[in-house]
C-alpha atoms as a PDB file:
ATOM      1  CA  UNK A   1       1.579 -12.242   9.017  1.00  0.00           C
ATOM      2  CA  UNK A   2       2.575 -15.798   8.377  1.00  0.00           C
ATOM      3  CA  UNK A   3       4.433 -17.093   5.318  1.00  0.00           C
ATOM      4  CA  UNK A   4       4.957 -20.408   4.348  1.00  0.00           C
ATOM      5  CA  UNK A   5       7.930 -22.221   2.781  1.00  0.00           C
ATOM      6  CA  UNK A   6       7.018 -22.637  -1.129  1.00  0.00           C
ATOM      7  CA  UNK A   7       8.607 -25.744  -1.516  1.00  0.00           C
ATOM      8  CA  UNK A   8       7.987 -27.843   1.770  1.00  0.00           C
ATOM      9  CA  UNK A   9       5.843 -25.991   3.105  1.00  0.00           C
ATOM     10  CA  UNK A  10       7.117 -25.272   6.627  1.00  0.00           C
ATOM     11  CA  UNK A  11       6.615 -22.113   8.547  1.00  0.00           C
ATOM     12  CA  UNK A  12       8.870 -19.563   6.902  1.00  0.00           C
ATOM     13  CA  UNK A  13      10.330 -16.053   8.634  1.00  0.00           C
ATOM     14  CA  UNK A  14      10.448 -12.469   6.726  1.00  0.00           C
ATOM     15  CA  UNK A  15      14.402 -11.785   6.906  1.00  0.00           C
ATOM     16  CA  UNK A  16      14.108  -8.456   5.118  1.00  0.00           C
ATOM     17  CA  UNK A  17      12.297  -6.132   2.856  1.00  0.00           C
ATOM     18  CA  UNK A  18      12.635  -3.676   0.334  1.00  0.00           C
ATOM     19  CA  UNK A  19      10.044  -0.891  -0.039  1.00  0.00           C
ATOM     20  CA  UNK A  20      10.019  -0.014  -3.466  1.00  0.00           C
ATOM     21  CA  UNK A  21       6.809   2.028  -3.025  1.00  0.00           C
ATOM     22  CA  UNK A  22       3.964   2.597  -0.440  1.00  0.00           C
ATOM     23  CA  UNK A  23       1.943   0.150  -2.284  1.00  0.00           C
ATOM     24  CA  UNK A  24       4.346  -2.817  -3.033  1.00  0.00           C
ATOM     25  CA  UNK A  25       6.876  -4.215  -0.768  1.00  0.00           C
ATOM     26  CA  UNK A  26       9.440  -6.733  -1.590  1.00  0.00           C
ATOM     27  CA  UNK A  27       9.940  -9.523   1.735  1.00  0.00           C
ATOM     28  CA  UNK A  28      12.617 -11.637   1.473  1.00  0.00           C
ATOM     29  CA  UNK A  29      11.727 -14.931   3.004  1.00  0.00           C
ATOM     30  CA  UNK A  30      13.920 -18.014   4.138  1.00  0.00           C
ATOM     31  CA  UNK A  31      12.047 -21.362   5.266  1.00  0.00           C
ATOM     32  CA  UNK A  32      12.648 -22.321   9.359  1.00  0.00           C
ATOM     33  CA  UNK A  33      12.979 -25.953   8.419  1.00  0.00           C
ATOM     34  CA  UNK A  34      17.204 -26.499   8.353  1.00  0.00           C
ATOM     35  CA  UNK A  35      16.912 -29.639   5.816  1.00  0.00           C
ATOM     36  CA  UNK A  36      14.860 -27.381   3.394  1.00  0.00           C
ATOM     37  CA  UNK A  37      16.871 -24.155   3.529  1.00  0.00           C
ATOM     38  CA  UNK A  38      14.945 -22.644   0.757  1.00  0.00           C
ATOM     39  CA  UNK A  39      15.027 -18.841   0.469  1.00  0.00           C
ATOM     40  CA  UNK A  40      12.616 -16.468  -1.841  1.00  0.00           C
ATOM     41  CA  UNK A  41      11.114 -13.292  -2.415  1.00  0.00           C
ATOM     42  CA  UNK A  42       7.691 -12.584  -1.911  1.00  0.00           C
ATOM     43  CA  UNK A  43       5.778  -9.620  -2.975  1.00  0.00           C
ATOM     44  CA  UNK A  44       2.917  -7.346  -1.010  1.00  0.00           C
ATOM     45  CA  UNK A  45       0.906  -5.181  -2.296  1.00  0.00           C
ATOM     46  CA  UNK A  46      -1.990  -2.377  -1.884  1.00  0.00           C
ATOM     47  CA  UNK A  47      -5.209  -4.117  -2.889  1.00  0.00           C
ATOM     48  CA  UNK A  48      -8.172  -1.486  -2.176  1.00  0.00           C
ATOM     49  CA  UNK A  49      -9.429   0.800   0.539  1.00  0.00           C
ATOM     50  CA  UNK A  50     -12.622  -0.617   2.522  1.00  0.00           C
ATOM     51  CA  UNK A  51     -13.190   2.424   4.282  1.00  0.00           C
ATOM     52  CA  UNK A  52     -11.191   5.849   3.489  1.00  0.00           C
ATOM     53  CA  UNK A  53      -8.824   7.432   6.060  1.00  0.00           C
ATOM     54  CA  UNK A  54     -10.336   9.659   8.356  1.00  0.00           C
ATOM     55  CA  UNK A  55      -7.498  12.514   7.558  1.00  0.00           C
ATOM     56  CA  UNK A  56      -8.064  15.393   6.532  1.00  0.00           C
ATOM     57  CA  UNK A  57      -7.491  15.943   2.237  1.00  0.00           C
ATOM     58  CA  UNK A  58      -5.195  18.677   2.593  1.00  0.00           C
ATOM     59  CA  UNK A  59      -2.885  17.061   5.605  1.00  0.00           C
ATOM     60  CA  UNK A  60      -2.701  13.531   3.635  1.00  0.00           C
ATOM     61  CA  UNK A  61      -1.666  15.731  -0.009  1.00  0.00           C
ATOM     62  CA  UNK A  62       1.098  17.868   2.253  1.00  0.00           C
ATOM     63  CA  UNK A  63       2.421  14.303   3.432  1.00  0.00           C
ATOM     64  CA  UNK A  64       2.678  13.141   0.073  1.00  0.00           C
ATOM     65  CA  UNK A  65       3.915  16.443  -1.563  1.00  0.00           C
ATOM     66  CA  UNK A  66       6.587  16.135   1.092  1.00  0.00           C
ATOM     67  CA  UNK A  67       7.949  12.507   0.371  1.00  0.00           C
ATOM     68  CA  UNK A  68       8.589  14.037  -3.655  1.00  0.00           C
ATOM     69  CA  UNK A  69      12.480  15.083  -4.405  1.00  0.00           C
ATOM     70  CA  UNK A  70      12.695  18.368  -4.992  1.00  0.00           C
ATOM     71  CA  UNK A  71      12.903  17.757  -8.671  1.00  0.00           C
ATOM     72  CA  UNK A  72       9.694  15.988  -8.771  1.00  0.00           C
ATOM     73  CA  UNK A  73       7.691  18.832  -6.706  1.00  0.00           C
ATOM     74  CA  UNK A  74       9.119  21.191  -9.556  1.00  0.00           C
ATOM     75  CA  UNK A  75       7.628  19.510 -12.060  1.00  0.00           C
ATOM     76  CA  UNK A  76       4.407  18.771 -10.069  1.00  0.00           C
ATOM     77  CA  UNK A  77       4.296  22.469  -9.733  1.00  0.00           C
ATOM     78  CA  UNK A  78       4.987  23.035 -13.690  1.00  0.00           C
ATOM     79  CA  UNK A  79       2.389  20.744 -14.495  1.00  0.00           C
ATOM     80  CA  UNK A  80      -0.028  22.672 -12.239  1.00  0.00           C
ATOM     81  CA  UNK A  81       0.671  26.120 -14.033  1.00  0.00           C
ATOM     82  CA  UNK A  82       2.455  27.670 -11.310  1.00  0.00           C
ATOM     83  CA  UNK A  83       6.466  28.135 -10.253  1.00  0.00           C
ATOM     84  CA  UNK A  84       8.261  25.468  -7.528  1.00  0.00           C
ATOM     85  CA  UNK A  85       9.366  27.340  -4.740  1.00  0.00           C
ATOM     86  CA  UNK A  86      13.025  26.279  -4.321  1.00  0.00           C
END
């Protein structure tokens, strides 16, 4: 992926990012060009599937079940009617 400085418009370098969830990323950026210097955050996100994953239903919910805390697969469970296993 290449990034571009904002303000001079030099190539620019991804020094770091923060994944706040699996659909937006924060990248900190920071321009190559020494004179310029100039540092930012840019955001990615999930647009839209083209084609949907190949995996199986069950296998992709287990994944995602699985990244919850503990508290929030109790209260997914709650929701659902039936009692968290602990």
């Amino acid at each position: 992926m290449r990034i571009y400085c904002t303000t001079c418009g030099h190539k620019g370098r991804i020094s770091s990012r923060e994944e706040v969830t699996r659909a937006y990323v924060k990248l900190y950026c920071q321009c190559l060009d020494a004179s310029c210097g100039h540092t930012w955050v840019a955001n990615l996100t999930f647009s839209h599937t083209l084609r949907p994953s190949g995996q199986q239903l069950d296998v992709m919910l287990f994944d995602r079940l699985r990244d919850l805390t503990p508290d929030k697969q109790k209260e997914l469970f709650e929701q659902l009617g039936r009692k968290a296993v602990a």
